[in-house]
PDB file of N, CA and C in Angstrom:
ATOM      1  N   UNK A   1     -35.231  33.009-201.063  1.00  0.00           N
ATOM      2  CA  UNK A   1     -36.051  33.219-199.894  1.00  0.00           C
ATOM      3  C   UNK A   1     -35.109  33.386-198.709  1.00  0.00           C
ATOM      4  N   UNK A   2     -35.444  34.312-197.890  1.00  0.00           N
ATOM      5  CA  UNK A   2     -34.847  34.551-196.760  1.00  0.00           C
ATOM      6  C   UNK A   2     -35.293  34.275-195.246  1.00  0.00           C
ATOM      7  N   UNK A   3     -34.850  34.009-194.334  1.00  0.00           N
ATOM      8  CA  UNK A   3     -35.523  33.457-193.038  1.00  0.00           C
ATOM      9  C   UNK A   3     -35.523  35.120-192.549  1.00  0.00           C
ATOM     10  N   UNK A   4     -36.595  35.688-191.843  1.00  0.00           N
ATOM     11  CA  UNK A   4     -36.274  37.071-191.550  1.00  0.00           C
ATOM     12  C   UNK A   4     -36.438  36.536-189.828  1.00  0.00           C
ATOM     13  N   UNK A   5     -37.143  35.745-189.179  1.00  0.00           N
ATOM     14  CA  UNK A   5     -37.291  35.360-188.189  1.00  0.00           C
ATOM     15  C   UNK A   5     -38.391  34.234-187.537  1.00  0.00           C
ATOM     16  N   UNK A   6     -37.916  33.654-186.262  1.00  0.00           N
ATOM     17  CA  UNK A   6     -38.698  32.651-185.757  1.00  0.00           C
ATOM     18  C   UNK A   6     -40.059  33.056-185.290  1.00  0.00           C
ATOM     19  N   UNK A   7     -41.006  32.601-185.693  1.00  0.00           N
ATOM     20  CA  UNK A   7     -42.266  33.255-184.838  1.00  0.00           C
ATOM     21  C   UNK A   7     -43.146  32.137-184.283  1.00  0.00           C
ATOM     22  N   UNK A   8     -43.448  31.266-184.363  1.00  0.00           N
ATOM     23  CA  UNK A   8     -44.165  30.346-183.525  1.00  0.00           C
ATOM     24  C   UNK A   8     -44.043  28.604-183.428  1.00  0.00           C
ATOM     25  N   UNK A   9     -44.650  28.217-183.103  1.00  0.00           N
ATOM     26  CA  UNK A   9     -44.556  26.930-183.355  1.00  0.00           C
ATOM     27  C   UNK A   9     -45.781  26.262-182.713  1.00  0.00           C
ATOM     28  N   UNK A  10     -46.209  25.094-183.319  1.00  0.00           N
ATOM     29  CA  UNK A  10     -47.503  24.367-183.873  1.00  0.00           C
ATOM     30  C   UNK A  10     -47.312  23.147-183.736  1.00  0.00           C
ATOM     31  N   UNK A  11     -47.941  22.570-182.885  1.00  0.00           N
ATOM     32  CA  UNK A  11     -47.907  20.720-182.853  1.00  0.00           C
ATOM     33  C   UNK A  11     -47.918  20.097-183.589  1.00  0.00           C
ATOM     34  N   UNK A  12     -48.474  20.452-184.804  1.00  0.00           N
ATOM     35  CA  UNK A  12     -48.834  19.746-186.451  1.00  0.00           C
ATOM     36  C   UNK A  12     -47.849  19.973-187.357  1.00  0.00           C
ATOM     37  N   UNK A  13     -46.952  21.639-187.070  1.00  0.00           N
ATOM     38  CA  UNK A  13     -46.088  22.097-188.158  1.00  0.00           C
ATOM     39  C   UNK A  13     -45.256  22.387-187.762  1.00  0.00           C
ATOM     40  N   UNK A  14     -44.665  22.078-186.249  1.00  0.00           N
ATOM     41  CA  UNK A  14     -43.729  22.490-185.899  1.00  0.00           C
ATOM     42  C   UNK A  14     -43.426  24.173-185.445  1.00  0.00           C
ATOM     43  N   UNK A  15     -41.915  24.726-185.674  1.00  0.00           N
ATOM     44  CA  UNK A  15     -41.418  26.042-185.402  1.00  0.00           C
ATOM     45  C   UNK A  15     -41.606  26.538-186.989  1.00  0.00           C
ATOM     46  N   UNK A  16     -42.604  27.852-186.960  1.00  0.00           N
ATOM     47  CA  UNK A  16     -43.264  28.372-188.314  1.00  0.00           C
ATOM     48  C   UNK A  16     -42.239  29.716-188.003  1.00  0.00           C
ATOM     49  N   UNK A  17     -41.114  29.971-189.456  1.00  0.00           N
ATOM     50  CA  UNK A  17     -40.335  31.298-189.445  1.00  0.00           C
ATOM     51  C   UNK A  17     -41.347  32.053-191.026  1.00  0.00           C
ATOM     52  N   UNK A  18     -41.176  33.345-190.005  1.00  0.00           N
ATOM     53  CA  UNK A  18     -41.537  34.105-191.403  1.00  0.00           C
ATOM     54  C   UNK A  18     -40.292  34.788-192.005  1.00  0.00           C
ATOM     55  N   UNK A  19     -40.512  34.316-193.464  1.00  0.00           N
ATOM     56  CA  UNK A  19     -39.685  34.506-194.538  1.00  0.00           C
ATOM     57  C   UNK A  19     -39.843  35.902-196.041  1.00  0.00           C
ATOM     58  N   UNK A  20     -38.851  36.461-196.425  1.00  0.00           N
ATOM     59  CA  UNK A  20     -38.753  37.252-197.265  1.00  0.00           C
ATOM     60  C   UNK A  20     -38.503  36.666-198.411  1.00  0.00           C
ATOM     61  N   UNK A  21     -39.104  37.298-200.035  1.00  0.00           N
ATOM     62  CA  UNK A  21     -38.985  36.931-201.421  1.00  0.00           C
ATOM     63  C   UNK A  21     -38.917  37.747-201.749  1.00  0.00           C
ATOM     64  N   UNK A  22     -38.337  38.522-202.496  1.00  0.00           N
ATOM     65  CA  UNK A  22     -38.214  40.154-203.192  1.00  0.00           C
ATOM     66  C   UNK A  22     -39.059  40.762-202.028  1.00  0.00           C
ATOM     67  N   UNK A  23     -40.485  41.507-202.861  1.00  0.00           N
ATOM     68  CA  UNK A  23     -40.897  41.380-201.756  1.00  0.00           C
ATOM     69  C   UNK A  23     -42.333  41.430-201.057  1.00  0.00           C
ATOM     70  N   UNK A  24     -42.463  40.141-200.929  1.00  0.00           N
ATOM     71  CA  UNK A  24     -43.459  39.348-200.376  1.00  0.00           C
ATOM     72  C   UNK A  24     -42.823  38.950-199.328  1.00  0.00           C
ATOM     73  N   UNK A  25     -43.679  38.865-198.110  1.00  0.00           N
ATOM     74  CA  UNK A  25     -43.415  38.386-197.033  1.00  0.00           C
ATOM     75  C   UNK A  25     -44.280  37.017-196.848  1.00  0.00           C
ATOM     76  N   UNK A  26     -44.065  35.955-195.701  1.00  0.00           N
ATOM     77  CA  UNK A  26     -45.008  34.964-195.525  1.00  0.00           C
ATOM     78  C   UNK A  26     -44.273  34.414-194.629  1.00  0.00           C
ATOM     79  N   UNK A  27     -45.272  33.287-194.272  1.00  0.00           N
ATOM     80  CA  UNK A  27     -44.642  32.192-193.282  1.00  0.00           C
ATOM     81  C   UNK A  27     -44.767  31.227-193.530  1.00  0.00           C
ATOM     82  N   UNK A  28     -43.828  30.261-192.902  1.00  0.00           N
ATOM     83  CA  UNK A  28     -43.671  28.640-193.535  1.00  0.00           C
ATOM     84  C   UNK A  28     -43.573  27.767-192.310  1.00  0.00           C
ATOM     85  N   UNK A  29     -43.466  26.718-192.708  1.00  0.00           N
ATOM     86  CA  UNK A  29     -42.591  25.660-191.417  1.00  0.00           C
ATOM     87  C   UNK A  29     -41.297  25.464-191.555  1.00  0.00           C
ATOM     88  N   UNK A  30     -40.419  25.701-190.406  1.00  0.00           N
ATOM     89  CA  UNK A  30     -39.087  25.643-191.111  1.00  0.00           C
ATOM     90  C   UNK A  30     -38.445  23.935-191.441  1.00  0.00           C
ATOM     91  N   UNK A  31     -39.678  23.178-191.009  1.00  0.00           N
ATOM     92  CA  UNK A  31     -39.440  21.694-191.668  1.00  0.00           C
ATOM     93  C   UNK A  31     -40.095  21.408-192.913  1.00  0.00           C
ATOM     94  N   UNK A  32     -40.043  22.553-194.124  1.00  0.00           N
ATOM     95  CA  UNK A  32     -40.383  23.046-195.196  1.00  0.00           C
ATOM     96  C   UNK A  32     -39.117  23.634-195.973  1.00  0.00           C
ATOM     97  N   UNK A  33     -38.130  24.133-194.711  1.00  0.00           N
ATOM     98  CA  UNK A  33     -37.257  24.953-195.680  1.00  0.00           C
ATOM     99  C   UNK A  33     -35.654  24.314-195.542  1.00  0.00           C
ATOM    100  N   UNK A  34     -34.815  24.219-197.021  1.00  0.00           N
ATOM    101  CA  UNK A  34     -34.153  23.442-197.227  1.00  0.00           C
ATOM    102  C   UNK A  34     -33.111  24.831-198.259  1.00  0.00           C
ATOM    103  N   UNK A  35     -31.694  24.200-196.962  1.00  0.00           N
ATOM    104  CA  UNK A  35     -30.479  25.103-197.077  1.00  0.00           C
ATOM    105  C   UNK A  35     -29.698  24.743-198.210  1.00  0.00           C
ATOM    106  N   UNK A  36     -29.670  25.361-199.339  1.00  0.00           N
ATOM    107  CA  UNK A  36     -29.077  24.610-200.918  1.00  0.00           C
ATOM    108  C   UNK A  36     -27.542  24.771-200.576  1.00  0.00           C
ATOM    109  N   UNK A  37     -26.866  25.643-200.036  1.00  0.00           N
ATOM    110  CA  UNK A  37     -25.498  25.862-199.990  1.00  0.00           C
ATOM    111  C   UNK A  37     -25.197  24.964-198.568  1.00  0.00           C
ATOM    112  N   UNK A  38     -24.659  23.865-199.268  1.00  0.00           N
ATOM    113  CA  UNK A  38     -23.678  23.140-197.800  1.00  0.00           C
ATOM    114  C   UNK A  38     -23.051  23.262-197.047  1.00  0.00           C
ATOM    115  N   UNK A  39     -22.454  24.688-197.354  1.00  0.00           N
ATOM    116  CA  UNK A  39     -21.090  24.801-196.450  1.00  0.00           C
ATOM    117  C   UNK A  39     -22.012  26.383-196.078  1.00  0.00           C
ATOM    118  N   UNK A  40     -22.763  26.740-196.602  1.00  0.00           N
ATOM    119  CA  UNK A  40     -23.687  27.669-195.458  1.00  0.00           C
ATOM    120  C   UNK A  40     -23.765  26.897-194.061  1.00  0.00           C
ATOM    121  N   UNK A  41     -23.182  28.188-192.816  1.00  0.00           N
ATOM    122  CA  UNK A  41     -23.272  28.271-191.339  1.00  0.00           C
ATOM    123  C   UNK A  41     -24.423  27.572-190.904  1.00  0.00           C
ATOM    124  N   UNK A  42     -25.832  27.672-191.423  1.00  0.00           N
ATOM    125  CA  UNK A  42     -27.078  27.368-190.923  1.00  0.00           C
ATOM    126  C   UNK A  42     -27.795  25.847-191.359  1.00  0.00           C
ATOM    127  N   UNK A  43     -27.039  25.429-192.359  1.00  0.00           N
ATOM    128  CA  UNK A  43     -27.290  23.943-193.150  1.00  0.00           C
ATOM    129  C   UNK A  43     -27.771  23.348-192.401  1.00  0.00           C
ATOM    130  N   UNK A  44     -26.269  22.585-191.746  1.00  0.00           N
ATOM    131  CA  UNK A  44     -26.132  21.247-190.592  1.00  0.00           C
ATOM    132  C   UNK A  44     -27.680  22.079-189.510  1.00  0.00           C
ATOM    133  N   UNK A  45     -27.762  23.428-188.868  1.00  0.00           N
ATOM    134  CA  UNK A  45     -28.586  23.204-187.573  1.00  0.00           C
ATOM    135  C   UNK A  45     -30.338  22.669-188.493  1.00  0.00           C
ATOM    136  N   UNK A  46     -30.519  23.415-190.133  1.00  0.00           N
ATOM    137  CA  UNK A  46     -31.916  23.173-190.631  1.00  0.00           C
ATOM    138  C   UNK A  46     -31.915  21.401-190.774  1.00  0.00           C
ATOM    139  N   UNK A  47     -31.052  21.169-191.377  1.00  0.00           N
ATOM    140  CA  UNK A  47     -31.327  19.862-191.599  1.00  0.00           C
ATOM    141  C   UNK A  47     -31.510  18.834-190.461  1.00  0.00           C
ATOM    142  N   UNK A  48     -30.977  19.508-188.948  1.00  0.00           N
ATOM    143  CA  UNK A  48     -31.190  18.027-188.245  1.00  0.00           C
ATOM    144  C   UNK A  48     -32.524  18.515-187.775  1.00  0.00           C
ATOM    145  N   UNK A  49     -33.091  19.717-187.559  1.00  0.00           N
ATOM    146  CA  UNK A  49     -34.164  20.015-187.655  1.00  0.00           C
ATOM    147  C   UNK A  49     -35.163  19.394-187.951  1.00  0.00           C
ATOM    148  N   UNK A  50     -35.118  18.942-189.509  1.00  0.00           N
ATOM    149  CA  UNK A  50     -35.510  18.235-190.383  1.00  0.00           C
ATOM    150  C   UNK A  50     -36.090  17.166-190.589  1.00  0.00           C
ATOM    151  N   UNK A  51     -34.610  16.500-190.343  1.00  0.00           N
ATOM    152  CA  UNK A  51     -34.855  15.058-189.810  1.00  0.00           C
ATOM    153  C   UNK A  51     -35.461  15.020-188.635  1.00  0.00           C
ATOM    154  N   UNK A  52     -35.046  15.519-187.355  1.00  0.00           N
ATOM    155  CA  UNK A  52     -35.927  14.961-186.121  1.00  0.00           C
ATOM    156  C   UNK A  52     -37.591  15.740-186.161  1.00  0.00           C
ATOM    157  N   UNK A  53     -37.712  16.287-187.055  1.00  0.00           N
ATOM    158  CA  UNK A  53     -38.954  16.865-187.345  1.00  0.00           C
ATOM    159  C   UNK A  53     -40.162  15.476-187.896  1.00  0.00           C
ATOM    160  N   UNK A  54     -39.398  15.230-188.906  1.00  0.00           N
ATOM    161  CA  UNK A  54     -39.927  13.730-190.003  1.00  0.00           C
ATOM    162  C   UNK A  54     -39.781  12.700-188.822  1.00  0.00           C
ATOM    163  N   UNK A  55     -38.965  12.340-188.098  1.00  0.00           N
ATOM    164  CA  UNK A  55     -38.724  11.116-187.129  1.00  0.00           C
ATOM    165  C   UNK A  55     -40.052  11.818-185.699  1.00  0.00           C
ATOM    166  N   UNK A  56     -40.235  12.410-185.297  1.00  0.00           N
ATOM    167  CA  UNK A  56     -41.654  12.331-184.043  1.00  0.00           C
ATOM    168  C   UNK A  56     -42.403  11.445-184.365  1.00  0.00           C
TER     169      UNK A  56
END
């Protein structure tokens, strides 16, 4: 799955990015989406995301 871009955000779900799968498009919460490669550039910013998402 790919992040193609940020599009809104929701008091309940947070900042919702719509995402690419082959190809299907959709949208998620990005306190839904979880960076498998660690030393991927974007990890560290999803995950504290994450966490201060779960901690409100």
């Amino acid at each position: 799955m790919k992040v193609i871009s940020i599009e809104e955000e929701y008091e309940h779900y947070g900042v919702i990015v719509k995402v690419r799968e082959s190809r299907k498009v959709g949208y998620v919460p990005l306190c839904d989406v979880e960076v498998l490669n660690k030393k991927d550039s974007n990890y560290r910013h999803v995950r504290e995301y994450v966490v201060w998402f779960a901690n409100q």
